[in-house]
Protein backbone atom coordinates (compact mmCIF):
# COMPACT_ATOMS: atom_id res chain seq x y z
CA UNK A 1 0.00 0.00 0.00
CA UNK A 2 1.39 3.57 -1.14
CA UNK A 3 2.56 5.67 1.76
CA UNK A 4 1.59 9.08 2.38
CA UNK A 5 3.00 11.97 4.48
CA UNK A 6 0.90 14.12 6.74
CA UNK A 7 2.13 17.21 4.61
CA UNK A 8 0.54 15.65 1.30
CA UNK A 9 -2.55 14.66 3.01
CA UNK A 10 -3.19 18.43 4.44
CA UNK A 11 -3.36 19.60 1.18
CA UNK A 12 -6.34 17.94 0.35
CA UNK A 13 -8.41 20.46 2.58
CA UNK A 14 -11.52 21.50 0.83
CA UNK A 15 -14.90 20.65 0.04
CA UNK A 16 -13.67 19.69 -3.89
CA UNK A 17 -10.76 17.88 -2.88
CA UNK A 18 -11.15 15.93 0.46
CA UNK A 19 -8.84 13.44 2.40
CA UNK A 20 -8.93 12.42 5.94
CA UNK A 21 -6.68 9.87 8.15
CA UNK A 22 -8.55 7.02 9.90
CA UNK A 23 -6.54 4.62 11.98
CA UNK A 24 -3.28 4.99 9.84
CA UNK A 25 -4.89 4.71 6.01
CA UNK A 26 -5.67 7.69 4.16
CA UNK A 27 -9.46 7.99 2.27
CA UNK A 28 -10.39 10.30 -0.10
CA UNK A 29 -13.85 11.04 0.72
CA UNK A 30 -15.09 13.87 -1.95
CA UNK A 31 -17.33 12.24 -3.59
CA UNK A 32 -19.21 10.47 0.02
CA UNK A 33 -18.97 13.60 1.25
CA UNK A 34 -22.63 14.86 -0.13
CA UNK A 35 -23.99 11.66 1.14
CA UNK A 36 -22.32 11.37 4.49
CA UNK A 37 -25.80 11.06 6.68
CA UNK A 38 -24.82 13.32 9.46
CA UNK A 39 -24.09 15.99 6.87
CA UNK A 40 -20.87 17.91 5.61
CA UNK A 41 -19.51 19.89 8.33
CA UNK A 42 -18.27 17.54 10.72
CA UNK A 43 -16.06 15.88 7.85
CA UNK A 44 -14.87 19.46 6.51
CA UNK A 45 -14.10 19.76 9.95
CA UNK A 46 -11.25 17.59 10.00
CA UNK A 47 -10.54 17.44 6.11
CA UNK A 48 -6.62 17.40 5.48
CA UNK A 49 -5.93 16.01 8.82
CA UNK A 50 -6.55 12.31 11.33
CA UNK A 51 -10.45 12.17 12.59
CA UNK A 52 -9.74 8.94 14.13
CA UNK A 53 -10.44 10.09 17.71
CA UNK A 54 -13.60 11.84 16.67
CA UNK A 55 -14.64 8.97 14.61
CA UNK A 56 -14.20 6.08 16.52
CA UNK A 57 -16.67 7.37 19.51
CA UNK A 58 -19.48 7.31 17.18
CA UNK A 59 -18.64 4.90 14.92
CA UNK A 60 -18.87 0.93 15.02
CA UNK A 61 -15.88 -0.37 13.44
CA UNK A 62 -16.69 -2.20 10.77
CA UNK A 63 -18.92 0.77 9.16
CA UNK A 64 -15.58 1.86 6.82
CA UNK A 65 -16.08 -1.38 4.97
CA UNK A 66 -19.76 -1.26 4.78
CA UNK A 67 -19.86 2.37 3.37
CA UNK A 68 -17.00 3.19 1.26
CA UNK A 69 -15.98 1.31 -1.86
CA UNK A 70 -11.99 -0.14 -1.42
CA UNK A 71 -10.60 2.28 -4.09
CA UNK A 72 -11.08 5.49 -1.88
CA UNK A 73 -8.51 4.29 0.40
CA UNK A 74 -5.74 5.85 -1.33
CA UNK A 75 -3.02 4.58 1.00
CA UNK A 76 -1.25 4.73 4.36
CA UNK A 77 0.00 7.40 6.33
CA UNK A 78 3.74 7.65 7.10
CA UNK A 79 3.76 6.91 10.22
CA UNK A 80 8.03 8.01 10.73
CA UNK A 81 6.77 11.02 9.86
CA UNK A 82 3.76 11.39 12.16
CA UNK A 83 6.21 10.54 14.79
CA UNK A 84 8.62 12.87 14.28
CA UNK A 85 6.30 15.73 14.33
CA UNK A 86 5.46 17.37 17.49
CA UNK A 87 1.86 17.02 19.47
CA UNK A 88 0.27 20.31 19.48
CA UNK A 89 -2.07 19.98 22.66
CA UNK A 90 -5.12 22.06 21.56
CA UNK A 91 -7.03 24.58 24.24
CA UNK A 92 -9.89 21.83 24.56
CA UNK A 93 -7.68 18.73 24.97
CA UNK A 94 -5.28 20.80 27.57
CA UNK A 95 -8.74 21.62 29.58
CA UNK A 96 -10.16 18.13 29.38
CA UNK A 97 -6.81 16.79 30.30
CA UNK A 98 -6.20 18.33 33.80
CA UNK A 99 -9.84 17.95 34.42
CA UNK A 100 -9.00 14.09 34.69
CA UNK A 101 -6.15 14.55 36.54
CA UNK A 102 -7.72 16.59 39.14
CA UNK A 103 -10.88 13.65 39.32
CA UNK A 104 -11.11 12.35 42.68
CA UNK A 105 -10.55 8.98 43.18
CA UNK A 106 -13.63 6.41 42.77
CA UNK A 107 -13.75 5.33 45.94
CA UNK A 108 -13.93 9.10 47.26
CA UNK A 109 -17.52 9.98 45.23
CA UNK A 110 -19.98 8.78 47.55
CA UNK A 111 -23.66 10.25 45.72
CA UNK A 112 -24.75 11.11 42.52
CA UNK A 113 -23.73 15.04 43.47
CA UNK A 114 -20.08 14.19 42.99
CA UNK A 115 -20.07 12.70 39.68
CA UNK A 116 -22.19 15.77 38.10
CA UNK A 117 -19.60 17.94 39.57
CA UNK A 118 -17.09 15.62 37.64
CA UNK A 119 -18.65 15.27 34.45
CA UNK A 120 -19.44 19.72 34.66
CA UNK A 121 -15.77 19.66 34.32
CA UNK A 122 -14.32 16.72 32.26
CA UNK A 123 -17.14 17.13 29.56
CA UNK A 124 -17.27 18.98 26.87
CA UNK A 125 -19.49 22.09 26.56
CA UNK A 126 -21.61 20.75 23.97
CA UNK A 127 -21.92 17.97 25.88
CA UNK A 128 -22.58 19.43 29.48
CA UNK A 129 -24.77 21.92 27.84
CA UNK A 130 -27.13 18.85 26.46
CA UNK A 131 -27.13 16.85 29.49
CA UNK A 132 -27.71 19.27 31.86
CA UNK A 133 -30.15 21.22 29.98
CA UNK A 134 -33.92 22.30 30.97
CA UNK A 135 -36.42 23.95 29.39
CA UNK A 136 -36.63 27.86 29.54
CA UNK A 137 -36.07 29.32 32.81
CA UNK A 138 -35.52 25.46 33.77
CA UNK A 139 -37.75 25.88 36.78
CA UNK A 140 -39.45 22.47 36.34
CA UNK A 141 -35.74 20.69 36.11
CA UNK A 142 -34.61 22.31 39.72
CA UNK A 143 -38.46 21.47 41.22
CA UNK A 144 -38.03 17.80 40.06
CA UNK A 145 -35.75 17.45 42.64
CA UNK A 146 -36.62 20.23 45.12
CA UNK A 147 -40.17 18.25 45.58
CA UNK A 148 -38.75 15.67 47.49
CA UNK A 149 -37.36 18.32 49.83
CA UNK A 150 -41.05 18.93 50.84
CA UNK A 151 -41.91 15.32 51.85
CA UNK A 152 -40.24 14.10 55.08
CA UNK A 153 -40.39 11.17 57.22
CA UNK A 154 -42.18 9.36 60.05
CA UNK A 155 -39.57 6.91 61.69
CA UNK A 156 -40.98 4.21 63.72
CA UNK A 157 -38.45 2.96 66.11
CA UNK A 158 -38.15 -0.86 67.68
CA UNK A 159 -38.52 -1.96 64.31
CA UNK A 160 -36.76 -5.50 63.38
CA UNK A 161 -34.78 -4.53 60.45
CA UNK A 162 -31.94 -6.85 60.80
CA UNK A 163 -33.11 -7.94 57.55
CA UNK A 164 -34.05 -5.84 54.67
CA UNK A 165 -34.72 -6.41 51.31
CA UNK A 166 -35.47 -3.73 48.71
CA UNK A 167 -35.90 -5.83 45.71
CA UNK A 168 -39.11 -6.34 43.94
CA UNK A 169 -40.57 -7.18 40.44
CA UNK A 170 -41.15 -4.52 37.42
CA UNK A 171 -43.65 -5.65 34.59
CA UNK A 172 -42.95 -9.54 35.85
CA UNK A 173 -39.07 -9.16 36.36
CA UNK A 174 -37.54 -9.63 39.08
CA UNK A 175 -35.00 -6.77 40.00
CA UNK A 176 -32.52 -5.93 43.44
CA UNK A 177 -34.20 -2.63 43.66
CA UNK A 178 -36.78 -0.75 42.12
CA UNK A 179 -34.75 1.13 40.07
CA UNK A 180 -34.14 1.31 36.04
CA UNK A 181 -31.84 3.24 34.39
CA UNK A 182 -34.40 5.09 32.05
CA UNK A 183 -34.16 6.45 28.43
CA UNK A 184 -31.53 9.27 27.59
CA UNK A 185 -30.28 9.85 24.27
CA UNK A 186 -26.93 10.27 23.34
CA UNK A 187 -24.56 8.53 25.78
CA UNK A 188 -21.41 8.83 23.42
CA UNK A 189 -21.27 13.16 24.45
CA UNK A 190 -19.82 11.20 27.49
CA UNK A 191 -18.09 8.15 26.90
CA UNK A 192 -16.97 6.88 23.99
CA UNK A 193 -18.91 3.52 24.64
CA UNK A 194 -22.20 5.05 24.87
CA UNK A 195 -25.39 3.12 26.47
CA UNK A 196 -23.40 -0.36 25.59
CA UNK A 197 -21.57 1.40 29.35
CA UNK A 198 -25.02 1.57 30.72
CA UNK A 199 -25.96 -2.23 29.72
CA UNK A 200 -23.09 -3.65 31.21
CA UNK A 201 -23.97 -1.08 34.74
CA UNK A 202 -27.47 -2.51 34.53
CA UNK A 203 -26.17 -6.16 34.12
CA UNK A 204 -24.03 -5.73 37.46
CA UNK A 205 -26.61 -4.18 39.72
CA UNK A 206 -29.27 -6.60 38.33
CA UNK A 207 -31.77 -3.80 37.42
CA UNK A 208 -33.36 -2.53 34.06
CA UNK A 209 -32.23 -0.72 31.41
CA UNK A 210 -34.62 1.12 29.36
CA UNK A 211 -33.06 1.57 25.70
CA UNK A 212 -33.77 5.19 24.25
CA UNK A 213 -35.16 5.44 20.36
CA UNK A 214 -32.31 8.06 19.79
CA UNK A 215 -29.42 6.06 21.01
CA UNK A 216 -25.46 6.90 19.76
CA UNK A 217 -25.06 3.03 19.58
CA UNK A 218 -27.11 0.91 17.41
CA UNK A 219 -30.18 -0.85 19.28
CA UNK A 220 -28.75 -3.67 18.61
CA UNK A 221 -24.92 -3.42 19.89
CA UNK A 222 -26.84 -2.53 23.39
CA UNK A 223 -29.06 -5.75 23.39
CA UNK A 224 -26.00 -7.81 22.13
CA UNK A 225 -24.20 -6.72 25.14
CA UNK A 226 -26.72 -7.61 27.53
CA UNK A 227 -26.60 -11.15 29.41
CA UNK A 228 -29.10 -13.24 28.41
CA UNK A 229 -30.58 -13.09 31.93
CA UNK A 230 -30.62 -9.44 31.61
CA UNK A 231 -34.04 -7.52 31.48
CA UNK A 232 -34.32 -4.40 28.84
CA UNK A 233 -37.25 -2.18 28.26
CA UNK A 234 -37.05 -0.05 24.96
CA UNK A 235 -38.36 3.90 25.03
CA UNK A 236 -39.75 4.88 21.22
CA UNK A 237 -40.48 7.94 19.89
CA UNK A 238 -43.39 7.70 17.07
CA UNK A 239 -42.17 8.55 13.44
CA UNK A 240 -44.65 10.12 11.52
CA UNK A 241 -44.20 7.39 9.39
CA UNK A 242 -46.24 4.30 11.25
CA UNK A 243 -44.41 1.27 9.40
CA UNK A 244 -41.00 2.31 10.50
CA UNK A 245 -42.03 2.65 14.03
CA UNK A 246 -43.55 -1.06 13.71
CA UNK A 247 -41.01 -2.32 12.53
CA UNK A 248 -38.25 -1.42 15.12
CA UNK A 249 -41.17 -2.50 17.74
CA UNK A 250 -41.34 -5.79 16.30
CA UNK A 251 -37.66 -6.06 15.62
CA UNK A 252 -36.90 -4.96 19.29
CA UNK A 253 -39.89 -7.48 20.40
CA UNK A 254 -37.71 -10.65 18.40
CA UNK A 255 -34.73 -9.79 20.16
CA UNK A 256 -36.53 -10.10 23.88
CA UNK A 257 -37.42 -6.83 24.88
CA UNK A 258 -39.92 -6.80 27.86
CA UNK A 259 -41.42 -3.64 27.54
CA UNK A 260 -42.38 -0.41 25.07
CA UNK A 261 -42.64 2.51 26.61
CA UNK A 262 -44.33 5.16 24.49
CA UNK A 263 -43.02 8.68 25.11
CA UNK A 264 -46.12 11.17 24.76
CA UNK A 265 -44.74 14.51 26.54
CA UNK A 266 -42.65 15.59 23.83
CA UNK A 267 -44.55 16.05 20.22
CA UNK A 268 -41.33 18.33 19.63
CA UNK A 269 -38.37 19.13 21.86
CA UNK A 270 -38.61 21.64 24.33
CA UNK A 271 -36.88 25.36 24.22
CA UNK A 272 -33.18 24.49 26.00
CA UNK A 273 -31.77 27.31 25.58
CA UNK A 274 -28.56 26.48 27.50
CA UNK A 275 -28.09 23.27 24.25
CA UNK A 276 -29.35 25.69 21.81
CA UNK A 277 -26.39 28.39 22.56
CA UNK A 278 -24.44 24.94 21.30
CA UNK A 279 -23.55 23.00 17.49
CA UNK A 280 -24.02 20.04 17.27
CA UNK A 281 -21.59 18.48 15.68
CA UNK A 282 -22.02 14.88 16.25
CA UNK A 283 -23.09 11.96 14.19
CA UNK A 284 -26.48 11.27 13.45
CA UNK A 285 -28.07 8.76 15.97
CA UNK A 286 -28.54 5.25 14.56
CA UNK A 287 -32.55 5.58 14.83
CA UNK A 288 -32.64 8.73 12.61
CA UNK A 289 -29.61 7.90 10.39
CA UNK A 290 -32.02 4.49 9.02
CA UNK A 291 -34.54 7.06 8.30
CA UNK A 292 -32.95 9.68 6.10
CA UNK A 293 -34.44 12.19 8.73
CA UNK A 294 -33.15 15.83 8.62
CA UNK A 295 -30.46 17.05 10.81
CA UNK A 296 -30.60 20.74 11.99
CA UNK A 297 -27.43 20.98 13.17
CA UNK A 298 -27.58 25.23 14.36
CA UNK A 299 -29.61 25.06 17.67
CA UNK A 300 -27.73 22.37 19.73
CA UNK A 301 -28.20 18.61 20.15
CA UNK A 302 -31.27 18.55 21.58
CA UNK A 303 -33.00 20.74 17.80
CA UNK A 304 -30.20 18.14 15.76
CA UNK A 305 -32.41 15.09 16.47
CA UNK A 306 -36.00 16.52 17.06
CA UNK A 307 -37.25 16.03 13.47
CA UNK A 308 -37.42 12.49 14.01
CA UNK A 309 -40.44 12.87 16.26
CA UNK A 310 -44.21 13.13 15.06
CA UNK A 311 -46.13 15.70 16.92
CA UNK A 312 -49.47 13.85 15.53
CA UNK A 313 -48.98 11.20 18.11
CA UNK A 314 -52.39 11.06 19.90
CA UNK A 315 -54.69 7.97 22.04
CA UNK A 316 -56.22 6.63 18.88
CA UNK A 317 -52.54 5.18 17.87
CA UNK A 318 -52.34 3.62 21.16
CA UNK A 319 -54.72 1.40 20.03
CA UNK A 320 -53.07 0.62 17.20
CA UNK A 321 -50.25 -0.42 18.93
CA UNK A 322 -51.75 -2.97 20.78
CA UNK A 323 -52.29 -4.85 17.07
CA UNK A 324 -48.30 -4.79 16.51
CA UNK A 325 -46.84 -5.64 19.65
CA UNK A 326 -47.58 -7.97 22.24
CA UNK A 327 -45.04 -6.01 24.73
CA UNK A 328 -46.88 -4.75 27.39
CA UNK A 329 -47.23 -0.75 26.52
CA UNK A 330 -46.81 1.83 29.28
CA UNK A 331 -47.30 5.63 28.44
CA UNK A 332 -43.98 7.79 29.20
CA UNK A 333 -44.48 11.22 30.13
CA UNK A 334 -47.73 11.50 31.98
CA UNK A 335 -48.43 14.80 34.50
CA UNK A 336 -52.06 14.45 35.21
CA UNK A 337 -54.18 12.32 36.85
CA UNK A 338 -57.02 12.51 34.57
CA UNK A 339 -54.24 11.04 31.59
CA UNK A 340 -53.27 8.20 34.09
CA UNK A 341 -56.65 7.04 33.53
CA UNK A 342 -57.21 7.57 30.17
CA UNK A 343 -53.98 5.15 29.98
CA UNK A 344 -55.20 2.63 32.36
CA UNK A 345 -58.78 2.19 30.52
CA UNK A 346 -56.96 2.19 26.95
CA UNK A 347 -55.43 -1.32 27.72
CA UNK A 348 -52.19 0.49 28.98
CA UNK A 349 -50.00 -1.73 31.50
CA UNK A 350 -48.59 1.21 32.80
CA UNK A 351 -47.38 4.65 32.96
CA UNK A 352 -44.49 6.86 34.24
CA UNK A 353 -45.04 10.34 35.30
CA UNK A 354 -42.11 12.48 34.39
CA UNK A 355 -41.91 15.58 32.50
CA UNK A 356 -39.05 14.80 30.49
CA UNK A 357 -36.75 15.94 33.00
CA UNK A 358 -37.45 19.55 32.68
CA UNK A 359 -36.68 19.61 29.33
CA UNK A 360 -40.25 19.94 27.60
CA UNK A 361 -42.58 22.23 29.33
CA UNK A 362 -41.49 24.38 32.14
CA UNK A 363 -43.97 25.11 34.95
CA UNK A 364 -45.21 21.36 34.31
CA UNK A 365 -45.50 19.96 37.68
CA UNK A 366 -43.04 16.90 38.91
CA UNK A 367 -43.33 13.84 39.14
CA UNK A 368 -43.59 13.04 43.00
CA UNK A 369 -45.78 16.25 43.45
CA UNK A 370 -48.50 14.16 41.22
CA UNK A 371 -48.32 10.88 42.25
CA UNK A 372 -50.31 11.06 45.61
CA UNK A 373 -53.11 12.03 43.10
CA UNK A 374 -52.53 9.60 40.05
CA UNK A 375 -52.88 6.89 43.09
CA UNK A 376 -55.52 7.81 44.42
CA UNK A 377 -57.70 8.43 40.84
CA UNK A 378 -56.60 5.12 39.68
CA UNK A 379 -57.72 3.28 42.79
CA UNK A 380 -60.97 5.60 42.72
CA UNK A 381 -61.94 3.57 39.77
CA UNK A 382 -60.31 0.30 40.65
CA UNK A 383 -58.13 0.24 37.85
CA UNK A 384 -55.04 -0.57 39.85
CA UNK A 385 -56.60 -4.54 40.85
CA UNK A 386 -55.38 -5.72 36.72
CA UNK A 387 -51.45 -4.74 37.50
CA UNK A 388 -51.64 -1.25 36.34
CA UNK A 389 -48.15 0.22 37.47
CA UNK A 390 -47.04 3.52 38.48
CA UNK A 391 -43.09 4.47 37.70
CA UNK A 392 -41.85 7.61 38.63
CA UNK A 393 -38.72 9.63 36.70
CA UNK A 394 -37.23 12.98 37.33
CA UNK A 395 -35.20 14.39 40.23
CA UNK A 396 -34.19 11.19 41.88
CA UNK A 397 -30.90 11.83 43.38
CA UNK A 398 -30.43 9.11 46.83
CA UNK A 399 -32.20 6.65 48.00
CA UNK A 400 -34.46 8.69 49.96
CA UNK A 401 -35.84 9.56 46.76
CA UNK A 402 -36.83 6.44 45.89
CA UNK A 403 -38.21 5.23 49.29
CA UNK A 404 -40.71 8.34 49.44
CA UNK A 405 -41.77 7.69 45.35
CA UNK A 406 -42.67 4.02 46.86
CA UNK A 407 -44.15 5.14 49.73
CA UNK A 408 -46.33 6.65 48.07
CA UNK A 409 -47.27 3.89 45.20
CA UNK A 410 -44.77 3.73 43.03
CA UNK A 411 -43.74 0.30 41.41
CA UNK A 412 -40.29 2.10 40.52
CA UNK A 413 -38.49 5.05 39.96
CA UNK A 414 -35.81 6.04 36.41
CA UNK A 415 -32.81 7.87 36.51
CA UNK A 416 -31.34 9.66 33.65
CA UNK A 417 -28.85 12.18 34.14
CA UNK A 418 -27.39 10.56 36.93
CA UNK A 419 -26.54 7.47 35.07
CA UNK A 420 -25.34 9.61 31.83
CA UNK A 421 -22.41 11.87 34.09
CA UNK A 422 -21.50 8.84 36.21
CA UNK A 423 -20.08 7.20 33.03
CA UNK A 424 -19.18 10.02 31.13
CA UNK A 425 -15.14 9.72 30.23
CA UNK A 426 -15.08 6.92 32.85
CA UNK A 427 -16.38 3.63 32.80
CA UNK A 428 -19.02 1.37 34.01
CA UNK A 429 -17.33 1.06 36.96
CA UNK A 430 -18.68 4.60 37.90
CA UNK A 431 -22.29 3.98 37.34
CA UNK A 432 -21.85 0.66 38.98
CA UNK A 433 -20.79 2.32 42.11
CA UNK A 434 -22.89 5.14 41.41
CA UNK A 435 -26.24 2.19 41.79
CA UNK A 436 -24.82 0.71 44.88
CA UNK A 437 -24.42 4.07 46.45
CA UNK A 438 -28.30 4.63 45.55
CA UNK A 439 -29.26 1.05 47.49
CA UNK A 440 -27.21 1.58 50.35
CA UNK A 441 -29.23 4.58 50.81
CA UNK A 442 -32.56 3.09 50.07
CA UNK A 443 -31.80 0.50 52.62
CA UNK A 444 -30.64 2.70 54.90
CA UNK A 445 -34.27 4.64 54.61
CA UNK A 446 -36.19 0.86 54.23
CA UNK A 447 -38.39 -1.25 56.58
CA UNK A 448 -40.16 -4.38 55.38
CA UNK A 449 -43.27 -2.51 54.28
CA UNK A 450 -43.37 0.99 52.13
CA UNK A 451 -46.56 2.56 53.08
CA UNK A 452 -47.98 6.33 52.93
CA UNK A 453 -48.22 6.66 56.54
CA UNK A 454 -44.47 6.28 56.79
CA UNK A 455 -44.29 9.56 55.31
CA UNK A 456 -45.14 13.13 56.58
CA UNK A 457 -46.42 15.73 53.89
CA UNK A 458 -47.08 19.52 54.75
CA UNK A 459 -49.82 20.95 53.58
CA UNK A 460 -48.01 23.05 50.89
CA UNK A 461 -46.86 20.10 49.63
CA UNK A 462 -48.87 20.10 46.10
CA UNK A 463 -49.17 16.30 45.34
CA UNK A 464 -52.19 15.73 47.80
CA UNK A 465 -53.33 19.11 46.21
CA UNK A 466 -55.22 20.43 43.31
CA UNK A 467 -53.77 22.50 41.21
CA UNK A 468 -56.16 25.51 42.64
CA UNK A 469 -54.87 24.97 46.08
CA UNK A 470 -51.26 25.39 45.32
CA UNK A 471 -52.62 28.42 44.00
CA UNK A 472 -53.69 30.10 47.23
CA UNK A 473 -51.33 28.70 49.17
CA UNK A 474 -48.43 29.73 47.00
């Protein structure tokens, strides 16, 4: 194979004439560039020079042979000469490298609160910025979590609790705790792995893993590197057109998925204007890459992937559904009672109240603050005595969170974030220990039985409320 020097292959910088380095051989990608699925820019971005490090992140690594024809490899690099050149350490890469040096060790990060202060600083800023995102003023995102400030605790003493034991079953499987890593798109921002991180976390703390529609790794490298014992759930979003979305349900039903979990609080992405101030210059996730959807690229990560969703999603497709999947179907993204309900009598199995983290509608109430009232609706028309089940996502931080969401009737509680920055430019290590932290502070809070009367709720508390009363007393 010819070899190339680095000076050769920067001159071949432009949008006519193209070449980039990948792992050593030298392509010349002008003519792929118009068709490159995640657009031009991010391969003008490192035309004339090696993308390997920004490739192989988002990039399974056989897709070189499955995409471009053998003649565009036009040769190797000369590697002497690579050597003999010196490393320019650019702004970003000096940053990101003493913010791992300056990382605390594992064993020091004791709750979820440490690793987001980690991950603020080892990220990127297009990457922090998505993550940590919330809609508009972002007053819903802070409440998520503030809400379970408002709900304290009743503890009995002379208790027996020698012997606790906080697992429990989720849609028939049987988990260690009720806790499931929930949906969140775009894992790679964090760690080169992406969700197949999260997988293997799930697989070692023997809880669920719910696999987002708008992954960075293909669906199925995260199911592949699940055990076969392992229980996943998958999130969709609803193309507008019907026969794609069937089809990935009734692919993801063949390879042993246990649940779909419709997301209905998000017919478009909500205004983050902290992403939006960001480019996106990622790759295109797997889900909308199949599709040929659009990529707006100018308004952050959050706008790049939005056109993928159809804001036409409404309960007459729920029923339809139910013809195409034999899943049990649970509505994502419920924040009223009176749409818990609707769910339960439409054949639902269950639903989770969440607001999308924050990141749709601000001012939407969370989830914890509602579910006192979900409960009691659904048991109002007995529509709790088939199985229906109640999750919870948004806010969760410690155990204490969780205890008080099952307290009062939760099956189980999702985290997001808190799974995404306890991985990101780690390993699964991190969100392993970032799970056990979570039960050794949901035992900590646990007896034998979680009931409602374990729990004290001030009046200003909203969730036993109606919206009217918060009113007055706010």
């Amino acid at each position: 194979m010819k070899v190339i020097s680095p000076q050769e292959v920067a001159k071949h910088n432009t949008k006519d004439d193209l070449w980039i380095i990948l792992h050593g051989k030298i392509y010349d990608l002008t003519q792929f560039l118009p068709d490159h699925p995640g657009g031009q820019k991010i391969i003008l971005k490192y035309a004339g020079t090696d993308a390997t490090s920004a490739f192989d992140p988002i990039h399974p690594p056989d897709i070189i042979e499955r995409f471009l024809s053998p003649e565009v490899c036009l040769g190797e690099i000369d590697q002497a000469l690579v050597a003999s050149q010196p490393k320019v350490e650019s702004e970003e890469e000096k940053r990101s490298r003493l913010a791992h040096e300056a990382k605390p060790r594992l064993d020091e990060m004791y709750n979820s609160f440490d690793f987001e202060t980690v991950a603020k600083n080892v990220l990127s800023p297009v990457a922090w910025a998505y993550y940590s995102s919330g809609s508009d003023d972002e007053i819903t995102m802070r409440e998520n979590h503030n809400a379970f400030h408002r709900i304290w605790l009743k503890p009995r003493v002379l208790v027996n609790v020698k012997e606790v034991d906080v697992s429990t079953t989720m849609l028939g499987s049987k988990v260690d705790m009720p806790l499931y890593i929930t949906a969140t798109a775009l894992a790679k921002l964090g760690h080169p792995e992406g969700e197949v991180v999260l997988t293997q976390a799930a697989a070692k703390n023997n809880i669920i893993q719910m696999i987002p529609t708008l992954a960075s790794c293909s669906f199925d490298d995260i199911v592949d590197a699940a055990l076969a014992t392992q229980t996943q759930w998958l999130q969709l979003y609803v193309n507008a057109d019907r026969e794609v979305s069937k089809k990935f349900v009734q692919h993801a039903e063949k390879r042993g998925i246990k649940g779909l979990f419709i997301t209905v609080d998000a017919p478009q992405l909500g205004r983050r204007e902290k992403d939006m101030r960001q480019k996106y210059d990622q790759d295109t996730p797997d889900e909308i890459e199949r599709n040929k959807t659009e990529v707006n690229r100018n308004e952050g990560a959050a706008r790049a992937i939005s056109q993928f969703i159809d804001p036409s999603l409404c309960w007459d497709d729920i029923a339809w559904f139910r013809t195409v999947t034999k899943m049990p179907i649970i509505i994502k993204g419920v924040q009223t009672a009176d749409d818990a309900v609707l769910a339960a009598k439409a054949g639902c199995q269950g639903v989770v109240l969440s607001n999308h983290g924050g990141r749709q509608l601000d001012f939407a109430p969370s989830a914890i603050e509602i579910l006192a009232e979900v409960m009691d609706a659904l048991r109002a028309e007995c529509l709790l005595d088939n199985g229906f089940e109640v999750y919870v996502d948004g806010g969760i931080r410690r155990g204490s969170d969780i205890f008080k969401a099952i307290a009062l009737g939760a099956t189980g509680v999702g985290i997001g974030r808190p799974a995404l920055v306890s991985v990101s430019k780690t390993n699964e290590r991190t969100n392993k220990r970032t799970n056990e932290q979570t039960n050794k502070q949901t035992n900590k809070q646990t007896t034998t039985k979680l009931t409602l009367s374990l729990l004290f709720i001030p009046y200003s508390m909203p969730c036993p409320l109606t919206v009217w009363k918060v009113l007055i007393i706010f």
